[in-house]
Protein backbone atom coordinates (compact mmCIF):
# COMPACT_ATOMS: atom_id res chain seq x y z
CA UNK A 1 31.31 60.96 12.51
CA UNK A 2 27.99 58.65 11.60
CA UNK A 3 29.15 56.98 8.02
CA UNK A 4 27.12 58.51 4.55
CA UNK A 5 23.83 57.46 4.27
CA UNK A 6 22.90 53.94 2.49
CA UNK A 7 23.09 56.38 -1.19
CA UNK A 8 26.02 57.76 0.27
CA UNK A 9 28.93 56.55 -0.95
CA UNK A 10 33.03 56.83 1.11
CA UNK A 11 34.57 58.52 -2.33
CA UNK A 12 32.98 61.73 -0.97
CA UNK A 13 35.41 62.31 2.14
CA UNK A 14 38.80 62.33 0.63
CA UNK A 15 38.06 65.58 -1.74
CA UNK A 16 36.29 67.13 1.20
CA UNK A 17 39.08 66.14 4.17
CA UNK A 18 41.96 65.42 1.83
CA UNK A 19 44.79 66.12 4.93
CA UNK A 20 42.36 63.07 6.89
CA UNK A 21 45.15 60.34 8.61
CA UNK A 22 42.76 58.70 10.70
CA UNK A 23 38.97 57.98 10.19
CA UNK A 24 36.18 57.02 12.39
CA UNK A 25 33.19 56.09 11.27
CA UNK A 26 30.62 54.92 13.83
CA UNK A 27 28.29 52.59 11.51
CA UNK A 28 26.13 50.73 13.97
CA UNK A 29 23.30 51.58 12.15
CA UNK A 30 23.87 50.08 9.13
CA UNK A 31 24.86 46.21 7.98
CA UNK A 32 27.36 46.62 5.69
CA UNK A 33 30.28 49.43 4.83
CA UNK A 34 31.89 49.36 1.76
CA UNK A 35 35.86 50.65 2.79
CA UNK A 36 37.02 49.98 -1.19
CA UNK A 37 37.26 53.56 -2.01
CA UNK A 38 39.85 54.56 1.00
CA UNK A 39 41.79 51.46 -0.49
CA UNK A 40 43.83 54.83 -2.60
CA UNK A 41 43.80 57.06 0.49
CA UNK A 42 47.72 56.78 1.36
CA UNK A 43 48.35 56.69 5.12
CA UNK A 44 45.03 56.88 6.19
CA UNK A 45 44.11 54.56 9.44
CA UNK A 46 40.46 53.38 9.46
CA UNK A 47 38.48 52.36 13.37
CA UNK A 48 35.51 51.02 12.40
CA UNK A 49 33.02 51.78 15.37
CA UNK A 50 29.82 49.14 14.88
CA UNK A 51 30.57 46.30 12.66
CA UNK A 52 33.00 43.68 12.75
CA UNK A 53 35.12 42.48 9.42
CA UNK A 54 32.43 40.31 8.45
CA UNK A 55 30.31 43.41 7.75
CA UNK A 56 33.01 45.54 5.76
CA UNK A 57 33.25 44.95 2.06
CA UNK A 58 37.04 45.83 0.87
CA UNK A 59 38.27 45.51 5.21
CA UNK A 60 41.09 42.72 3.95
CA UNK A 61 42.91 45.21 1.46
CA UNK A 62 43.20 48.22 4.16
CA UNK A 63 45.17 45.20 6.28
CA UNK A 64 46.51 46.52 9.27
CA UNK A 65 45.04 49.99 8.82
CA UNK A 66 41.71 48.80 10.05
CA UNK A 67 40.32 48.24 13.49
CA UNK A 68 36.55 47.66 13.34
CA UNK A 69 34.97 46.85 16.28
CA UNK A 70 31.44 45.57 16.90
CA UNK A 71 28.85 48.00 19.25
């Protein structure tokens, strides 16, 4: 699933896919991802297809329910 556009915003997917346990955004065409809104999203795994840590704003709260992988 390609992440929201850059006025897109993350808050959108839980009311839409609220029964969601694992996400995976492919964002390799973008810089930066801000993850802070899943931050409330209980159980929910986050792989990060296209950016590394450096390039996620909010990445160290999710802890070890993030992978994000570069390419």
């Amino acid at each position: 699933m390609p992440a929201p556009d850059r006025d897109g915003d993350l808050r959108m997917l839980r009311p839409l896919f609220p029964g969601v346990r694992h996400l995976r955004p492919d964002v390799s065409a973008r810089r930066v991802l801000d993850l802070t809104p899943l931050h409330s999203w209980p159980g929910l795994q986050v792989q990060v297809l296209g950016l590394t840590r450096q390039h996620l704003i909010g990445a160290e709260e999710l802890g070890n329910r993030l992978n994000a992988s570069p390419g």
